[in-house]
PDB file of N, CA and C in Angstrom:
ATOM      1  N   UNK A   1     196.890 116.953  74.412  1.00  0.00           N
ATOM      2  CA  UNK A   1     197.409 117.793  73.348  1.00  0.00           C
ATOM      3  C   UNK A   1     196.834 117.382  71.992  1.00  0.00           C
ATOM      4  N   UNK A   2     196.720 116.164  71.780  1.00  0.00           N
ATOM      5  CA  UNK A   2     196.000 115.584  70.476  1.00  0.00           C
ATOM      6  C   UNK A   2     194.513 115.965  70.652  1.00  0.00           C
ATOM      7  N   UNK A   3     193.875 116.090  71.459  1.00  0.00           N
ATOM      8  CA  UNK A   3     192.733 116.204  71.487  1.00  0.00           C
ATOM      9  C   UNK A   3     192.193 117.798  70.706  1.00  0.00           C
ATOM     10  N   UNK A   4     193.267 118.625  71.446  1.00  0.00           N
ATOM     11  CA  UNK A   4     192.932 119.901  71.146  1.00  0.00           C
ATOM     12  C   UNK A   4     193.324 120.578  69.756  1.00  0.00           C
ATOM     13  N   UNK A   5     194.274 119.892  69.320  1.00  0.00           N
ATOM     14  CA  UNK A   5     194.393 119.625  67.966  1.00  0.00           C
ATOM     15  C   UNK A   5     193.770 118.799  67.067  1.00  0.00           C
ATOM     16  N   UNK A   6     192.932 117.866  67.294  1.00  0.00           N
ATOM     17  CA  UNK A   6     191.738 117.271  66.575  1.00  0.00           C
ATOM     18  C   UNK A   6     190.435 118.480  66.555  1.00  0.00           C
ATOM     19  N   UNK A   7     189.887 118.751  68.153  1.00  0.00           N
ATOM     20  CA  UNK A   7     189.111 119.800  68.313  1.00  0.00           C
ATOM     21  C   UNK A   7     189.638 120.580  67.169  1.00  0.00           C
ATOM     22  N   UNK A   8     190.617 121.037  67.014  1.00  0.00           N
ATOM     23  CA  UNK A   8     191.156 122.761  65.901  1.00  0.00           C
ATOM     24  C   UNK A   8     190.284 121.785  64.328  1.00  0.00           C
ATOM     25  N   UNK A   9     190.679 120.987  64.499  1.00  0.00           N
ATOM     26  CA  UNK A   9     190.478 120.497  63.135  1.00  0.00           C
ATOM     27  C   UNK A   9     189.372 120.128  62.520  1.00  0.00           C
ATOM     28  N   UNK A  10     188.277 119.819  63.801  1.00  0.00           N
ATOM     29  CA  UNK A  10     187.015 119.410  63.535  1.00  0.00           C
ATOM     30  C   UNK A  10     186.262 121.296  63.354  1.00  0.00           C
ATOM     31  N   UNK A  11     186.762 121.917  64.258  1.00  0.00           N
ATOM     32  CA  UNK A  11     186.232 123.794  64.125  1.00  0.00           C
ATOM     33  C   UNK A  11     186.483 124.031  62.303  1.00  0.00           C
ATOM     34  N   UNK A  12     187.196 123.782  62.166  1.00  0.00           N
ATOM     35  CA  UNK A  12     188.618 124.073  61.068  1.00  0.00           C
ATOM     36  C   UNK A  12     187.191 124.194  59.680  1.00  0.00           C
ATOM     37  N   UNK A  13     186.728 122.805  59.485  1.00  0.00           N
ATOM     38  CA  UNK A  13     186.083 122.068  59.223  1.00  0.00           C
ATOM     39  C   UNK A  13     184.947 122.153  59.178  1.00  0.00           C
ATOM     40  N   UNK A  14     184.246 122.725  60.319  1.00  0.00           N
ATOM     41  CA  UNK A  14     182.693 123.128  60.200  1.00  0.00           C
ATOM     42  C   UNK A  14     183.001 124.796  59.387  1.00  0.00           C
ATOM     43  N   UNK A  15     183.574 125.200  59.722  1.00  0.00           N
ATOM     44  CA  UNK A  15     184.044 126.700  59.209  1.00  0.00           C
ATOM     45  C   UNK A  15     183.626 126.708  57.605  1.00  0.00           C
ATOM     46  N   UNK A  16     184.650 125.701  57.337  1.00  0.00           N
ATOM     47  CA  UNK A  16     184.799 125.195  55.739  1.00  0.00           C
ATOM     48  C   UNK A  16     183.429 124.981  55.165  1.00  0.00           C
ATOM     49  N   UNK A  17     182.548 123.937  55.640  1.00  0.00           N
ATOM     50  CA  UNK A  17     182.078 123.478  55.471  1.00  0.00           C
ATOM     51  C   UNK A  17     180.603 124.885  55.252  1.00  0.00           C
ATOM     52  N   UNK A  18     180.575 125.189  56.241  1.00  0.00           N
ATOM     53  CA  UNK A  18     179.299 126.446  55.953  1.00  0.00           C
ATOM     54  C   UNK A  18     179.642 127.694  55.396  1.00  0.00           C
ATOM     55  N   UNK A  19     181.179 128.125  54.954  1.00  0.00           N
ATOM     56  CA  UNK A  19     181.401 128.492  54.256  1.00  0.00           C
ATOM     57  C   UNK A  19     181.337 128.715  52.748  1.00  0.00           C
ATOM     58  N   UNK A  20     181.269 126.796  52.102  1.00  0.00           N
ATOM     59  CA  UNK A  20     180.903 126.497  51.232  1.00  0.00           C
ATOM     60  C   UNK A  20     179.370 126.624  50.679  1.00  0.00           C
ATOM     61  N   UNK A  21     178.733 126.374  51.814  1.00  0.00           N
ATOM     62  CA  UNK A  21     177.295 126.288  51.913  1.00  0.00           C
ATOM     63  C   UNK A  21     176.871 128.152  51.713  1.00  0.00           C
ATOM     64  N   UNK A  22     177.013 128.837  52.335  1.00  0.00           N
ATOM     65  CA  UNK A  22     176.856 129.934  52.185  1.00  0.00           C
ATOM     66  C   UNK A  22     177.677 130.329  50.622  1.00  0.00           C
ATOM     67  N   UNK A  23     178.431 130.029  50.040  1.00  0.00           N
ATOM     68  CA  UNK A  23     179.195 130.279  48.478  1.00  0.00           C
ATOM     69  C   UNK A  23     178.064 129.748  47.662  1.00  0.00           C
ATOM     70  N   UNK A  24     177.320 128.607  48.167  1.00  0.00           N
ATOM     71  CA  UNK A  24     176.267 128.039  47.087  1.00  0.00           C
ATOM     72  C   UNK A  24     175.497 128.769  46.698  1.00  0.00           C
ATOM     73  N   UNK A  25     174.902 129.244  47.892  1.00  0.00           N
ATOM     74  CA  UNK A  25     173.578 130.118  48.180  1.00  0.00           C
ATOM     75  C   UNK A  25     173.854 131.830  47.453  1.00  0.00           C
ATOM     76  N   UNK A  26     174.773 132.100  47.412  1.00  0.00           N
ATOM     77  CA  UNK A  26     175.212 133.584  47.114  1.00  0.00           C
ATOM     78  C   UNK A  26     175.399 133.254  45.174  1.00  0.00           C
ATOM     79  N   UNK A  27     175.614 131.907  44.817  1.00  0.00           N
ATOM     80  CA  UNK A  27     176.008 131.479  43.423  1.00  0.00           C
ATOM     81  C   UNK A  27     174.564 131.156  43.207  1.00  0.00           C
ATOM     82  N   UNK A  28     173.671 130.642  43.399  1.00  0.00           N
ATOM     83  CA  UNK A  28     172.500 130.367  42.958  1.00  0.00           C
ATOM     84  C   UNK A  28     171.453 131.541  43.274  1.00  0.00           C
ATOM     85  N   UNK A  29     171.371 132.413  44.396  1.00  0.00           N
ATOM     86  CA  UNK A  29     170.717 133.537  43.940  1.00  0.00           C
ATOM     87  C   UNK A  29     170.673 134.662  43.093  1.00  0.00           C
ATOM     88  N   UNK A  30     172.504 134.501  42.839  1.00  0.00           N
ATOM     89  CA  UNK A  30     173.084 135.588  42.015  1.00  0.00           C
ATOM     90  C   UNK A  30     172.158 135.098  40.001  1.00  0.00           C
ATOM     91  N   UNK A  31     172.295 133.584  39.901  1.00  0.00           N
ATOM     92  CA  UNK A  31     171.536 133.046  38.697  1.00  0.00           C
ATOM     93  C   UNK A  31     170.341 133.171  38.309  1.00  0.00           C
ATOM     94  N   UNK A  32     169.539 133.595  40.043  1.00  0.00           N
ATOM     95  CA  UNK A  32     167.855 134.006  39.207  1.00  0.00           C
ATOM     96  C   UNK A  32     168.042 135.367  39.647  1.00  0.00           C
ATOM     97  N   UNK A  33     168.784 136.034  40.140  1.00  0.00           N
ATOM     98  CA  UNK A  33     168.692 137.647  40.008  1.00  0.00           C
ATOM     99  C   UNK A  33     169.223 137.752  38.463  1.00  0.00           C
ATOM    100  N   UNK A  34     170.231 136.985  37.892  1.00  0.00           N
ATOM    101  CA  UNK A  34     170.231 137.435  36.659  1.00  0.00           C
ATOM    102  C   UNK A  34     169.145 137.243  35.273  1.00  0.00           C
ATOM    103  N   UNK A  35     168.514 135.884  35.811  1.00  0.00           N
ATOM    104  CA  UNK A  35     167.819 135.625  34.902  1.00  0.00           C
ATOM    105  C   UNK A  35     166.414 136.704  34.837  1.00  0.00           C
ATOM    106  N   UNK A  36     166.270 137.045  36.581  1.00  0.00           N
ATOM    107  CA  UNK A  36     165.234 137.765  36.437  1.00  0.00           C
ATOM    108  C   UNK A  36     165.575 138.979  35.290  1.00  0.00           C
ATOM    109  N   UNK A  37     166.620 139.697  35.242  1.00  0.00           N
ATOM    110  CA  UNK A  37     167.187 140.773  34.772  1.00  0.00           C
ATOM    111  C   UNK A  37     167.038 140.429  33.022  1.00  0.00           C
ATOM    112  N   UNK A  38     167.389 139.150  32.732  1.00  0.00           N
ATOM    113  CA  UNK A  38     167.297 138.830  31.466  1.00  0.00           C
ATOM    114  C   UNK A  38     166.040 138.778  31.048  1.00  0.00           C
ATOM    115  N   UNK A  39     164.669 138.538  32.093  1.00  0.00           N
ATOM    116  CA  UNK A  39     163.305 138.444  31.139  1.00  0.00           C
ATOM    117  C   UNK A  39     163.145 140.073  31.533  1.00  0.00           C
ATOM    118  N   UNK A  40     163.298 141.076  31.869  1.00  0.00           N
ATOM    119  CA  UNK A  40     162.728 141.796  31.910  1.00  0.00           C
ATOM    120  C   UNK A  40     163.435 142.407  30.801  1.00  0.00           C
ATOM    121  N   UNK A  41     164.395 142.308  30.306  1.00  0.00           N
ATOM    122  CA  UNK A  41     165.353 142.101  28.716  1.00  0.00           C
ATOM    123  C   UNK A  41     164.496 142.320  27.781  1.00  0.00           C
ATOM    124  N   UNK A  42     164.141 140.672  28.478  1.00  0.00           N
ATOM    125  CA  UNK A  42     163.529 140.312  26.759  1.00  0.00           C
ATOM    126  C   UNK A  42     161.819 140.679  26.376  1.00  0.00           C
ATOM    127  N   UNK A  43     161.247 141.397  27.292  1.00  0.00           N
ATOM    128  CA  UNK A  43     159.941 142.575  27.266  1.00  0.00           C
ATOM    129  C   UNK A  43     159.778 143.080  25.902  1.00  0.00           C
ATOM    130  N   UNK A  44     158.885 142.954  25.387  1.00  0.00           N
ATOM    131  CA  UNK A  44     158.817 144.437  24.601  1.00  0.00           C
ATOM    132  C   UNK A  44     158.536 146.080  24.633  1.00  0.00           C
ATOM    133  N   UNK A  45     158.519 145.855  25.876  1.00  0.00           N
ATOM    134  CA  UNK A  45     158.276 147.420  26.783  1.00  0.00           C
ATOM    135  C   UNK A  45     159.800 147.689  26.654  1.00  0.00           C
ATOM    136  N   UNK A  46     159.670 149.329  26.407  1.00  0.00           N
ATOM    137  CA  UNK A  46     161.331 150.017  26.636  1.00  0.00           C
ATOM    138  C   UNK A  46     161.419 150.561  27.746  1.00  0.00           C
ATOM    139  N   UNK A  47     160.530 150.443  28.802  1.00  0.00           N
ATOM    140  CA  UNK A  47     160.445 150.940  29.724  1.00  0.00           C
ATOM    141  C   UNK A  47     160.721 149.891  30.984  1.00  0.00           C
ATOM    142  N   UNK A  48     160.474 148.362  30.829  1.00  0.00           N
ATOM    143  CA  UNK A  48     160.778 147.100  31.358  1.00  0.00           C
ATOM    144  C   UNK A  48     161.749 146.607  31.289  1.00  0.00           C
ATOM    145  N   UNK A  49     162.195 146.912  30.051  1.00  0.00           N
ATOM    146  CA  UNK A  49     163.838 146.852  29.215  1.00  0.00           C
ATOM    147  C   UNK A  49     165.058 147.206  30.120  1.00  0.00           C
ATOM    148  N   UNK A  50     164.151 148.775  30.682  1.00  0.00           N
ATOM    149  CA  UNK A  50     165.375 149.664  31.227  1.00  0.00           C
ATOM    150  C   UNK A  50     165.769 149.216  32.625  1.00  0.00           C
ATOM    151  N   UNK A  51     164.407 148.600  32.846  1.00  0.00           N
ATOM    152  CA  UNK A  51     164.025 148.283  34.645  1.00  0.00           C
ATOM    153  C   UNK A  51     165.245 147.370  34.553  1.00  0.00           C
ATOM    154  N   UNK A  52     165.247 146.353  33.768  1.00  0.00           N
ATOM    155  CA  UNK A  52     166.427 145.216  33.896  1.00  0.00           C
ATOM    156  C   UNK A  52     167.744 145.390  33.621  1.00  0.00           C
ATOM    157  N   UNK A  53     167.968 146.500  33.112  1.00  0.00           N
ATOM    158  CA  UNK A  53     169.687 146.738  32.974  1.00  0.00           C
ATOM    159  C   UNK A  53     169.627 147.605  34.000  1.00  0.00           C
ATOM    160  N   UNK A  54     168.593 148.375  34.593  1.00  0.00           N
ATOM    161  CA  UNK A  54     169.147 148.901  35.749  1.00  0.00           C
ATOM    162  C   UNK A  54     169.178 147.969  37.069  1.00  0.00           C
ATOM    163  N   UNK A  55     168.533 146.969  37.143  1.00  0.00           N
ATOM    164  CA  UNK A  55     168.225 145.897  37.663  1.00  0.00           C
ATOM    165  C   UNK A  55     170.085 145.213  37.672  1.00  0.00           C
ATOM    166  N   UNK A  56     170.109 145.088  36.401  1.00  0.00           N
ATOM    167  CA  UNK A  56     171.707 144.342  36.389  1.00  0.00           C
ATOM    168  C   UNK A  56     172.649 145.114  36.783  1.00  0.00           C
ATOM    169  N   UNK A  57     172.777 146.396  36.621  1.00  0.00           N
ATOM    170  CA  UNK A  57     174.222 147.487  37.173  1.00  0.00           C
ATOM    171  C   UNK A  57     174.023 147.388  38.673  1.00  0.00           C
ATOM    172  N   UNK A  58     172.856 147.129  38.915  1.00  0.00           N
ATOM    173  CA  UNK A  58     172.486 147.311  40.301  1.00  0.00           C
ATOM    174  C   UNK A  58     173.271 146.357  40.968  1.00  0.00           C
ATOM    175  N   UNK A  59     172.915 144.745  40.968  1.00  0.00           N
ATOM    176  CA  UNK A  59     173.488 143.531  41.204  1.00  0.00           C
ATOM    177  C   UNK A  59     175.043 144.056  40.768  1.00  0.00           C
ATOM    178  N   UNK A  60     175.168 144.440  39.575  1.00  0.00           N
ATOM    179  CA  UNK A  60     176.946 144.260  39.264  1.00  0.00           C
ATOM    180  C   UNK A  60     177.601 144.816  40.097  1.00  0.00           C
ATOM    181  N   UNK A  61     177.186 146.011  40.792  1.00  0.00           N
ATOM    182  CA  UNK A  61     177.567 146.896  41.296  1.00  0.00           C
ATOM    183  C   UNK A  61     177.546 146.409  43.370  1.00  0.00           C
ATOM    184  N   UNK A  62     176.688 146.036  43.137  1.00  0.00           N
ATOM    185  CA  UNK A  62     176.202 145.076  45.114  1.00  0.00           C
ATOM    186  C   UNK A  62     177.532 143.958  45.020  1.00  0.00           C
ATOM    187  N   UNK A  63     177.913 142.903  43.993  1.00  0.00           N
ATOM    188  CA  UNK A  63     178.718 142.255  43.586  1.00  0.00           C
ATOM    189  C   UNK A  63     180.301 142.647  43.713  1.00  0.00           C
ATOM    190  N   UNK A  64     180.752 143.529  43.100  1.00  0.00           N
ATOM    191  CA  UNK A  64     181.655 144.701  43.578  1.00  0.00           C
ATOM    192  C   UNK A  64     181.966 145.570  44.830  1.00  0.00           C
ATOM    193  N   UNK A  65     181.221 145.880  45.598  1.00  0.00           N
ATOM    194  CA  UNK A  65     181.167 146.289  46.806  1.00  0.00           C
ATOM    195  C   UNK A  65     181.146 144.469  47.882  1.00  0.00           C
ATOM    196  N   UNK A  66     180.929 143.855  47.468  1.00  0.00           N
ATOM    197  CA  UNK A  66     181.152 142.749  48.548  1.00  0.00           C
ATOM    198  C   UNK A  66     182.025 141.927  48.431  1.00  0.00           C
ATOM    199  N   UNK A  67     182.919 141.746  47.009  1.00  0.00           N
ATOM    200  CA  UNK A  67     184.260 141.523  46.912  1.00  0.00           C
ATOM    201  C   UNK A  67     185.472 142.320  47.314  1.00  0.00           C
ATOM    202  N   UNK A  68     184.870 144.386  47.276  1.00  0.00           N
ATOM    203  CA  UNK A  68     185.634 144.935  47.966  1.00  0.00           C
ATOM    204  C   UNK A  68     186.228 145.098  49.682  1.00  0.00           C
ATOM    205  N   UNK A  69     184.375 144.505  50.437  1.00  0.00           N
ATOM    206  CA  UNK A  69     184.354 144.649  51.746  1.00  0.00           C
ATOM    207  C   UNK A  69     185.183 143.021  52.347  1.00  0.00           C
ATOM    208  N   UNK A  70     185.368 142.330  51.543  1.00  0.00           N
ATOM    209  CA  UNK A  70     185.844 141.245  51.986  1.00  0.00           C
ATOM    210  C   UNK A  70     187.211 141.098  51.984  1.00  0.00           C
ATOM    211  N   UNK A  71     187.789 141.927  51.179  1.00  0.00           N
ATOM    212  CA  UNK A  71     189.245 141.680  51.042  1.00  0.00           C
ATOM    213  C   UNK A  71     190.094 141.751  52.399  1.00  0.00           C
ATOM    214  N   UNK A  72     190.880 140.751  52.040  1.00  0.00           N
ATOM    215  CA  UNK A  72     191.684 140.131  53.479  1.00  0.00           C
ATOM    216  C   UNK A  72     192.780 140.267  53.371  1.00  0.00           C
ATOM    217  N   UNK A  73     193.005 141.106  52.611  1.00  0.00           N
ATOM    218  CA  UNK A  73     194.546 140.767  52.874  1.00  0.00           C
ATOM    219  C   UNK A  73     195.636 141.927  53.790  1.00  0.00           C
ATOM    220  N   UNK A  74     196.292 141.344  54.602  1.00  0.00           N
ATOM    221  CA  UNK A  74     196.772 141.993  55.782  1.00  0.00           C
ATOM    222  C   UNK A  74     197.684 143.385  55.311  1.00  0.00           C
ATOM    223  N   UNK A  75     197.741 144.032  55.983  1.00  0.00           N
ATOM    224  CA  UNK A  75     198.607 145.309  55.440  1.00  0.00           C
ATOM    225  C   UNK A  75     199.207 145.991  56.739  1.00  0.00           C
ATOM    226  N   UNK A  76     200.675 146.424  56.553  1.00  0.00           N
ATOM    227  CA  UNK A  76     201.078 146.346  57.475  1.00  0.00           C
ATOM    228  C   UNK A  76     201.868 148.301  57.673  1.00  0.00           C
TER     229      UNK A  76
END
């Protein structure tokens, strides 16, 4: 019985664990998708300008839809 309750805990645990790992990865790509968005900002083309705020609604908007598809919470 202890065993299988250690087992739960060690699962428990890797879960966590690449969970976190995958949160990194979604936080650090989200930083050069923005930065990319910020040099194409800072262009002097108005036409490069536009590429990057459409560039950013784009992301804001992918960002929004995957906080919506995730929601967990039970409904009854």
């Amino acid at each position: 019985m202890q065993k299988d309750h250690q087992q739960d805990a060690e699962a428990k645990q890797k879960i966590y664990e690449r969970g976190g790992q995958q949160m990194t990865f979604l936080i650090f790509s989200r930083i050069f998708l923005i930065g990319a968005c910020y040099g194409f900002w800072l262009n002097d083309d108005p036409v490069i300008k536009c590429v990057g705020v459409f560039l950013a609604i784009g992301f804001g908007l992918d960002l929004v839809h995957q906080a919506s598809k995730n929601d967990k919470v039970d409904r009854y």
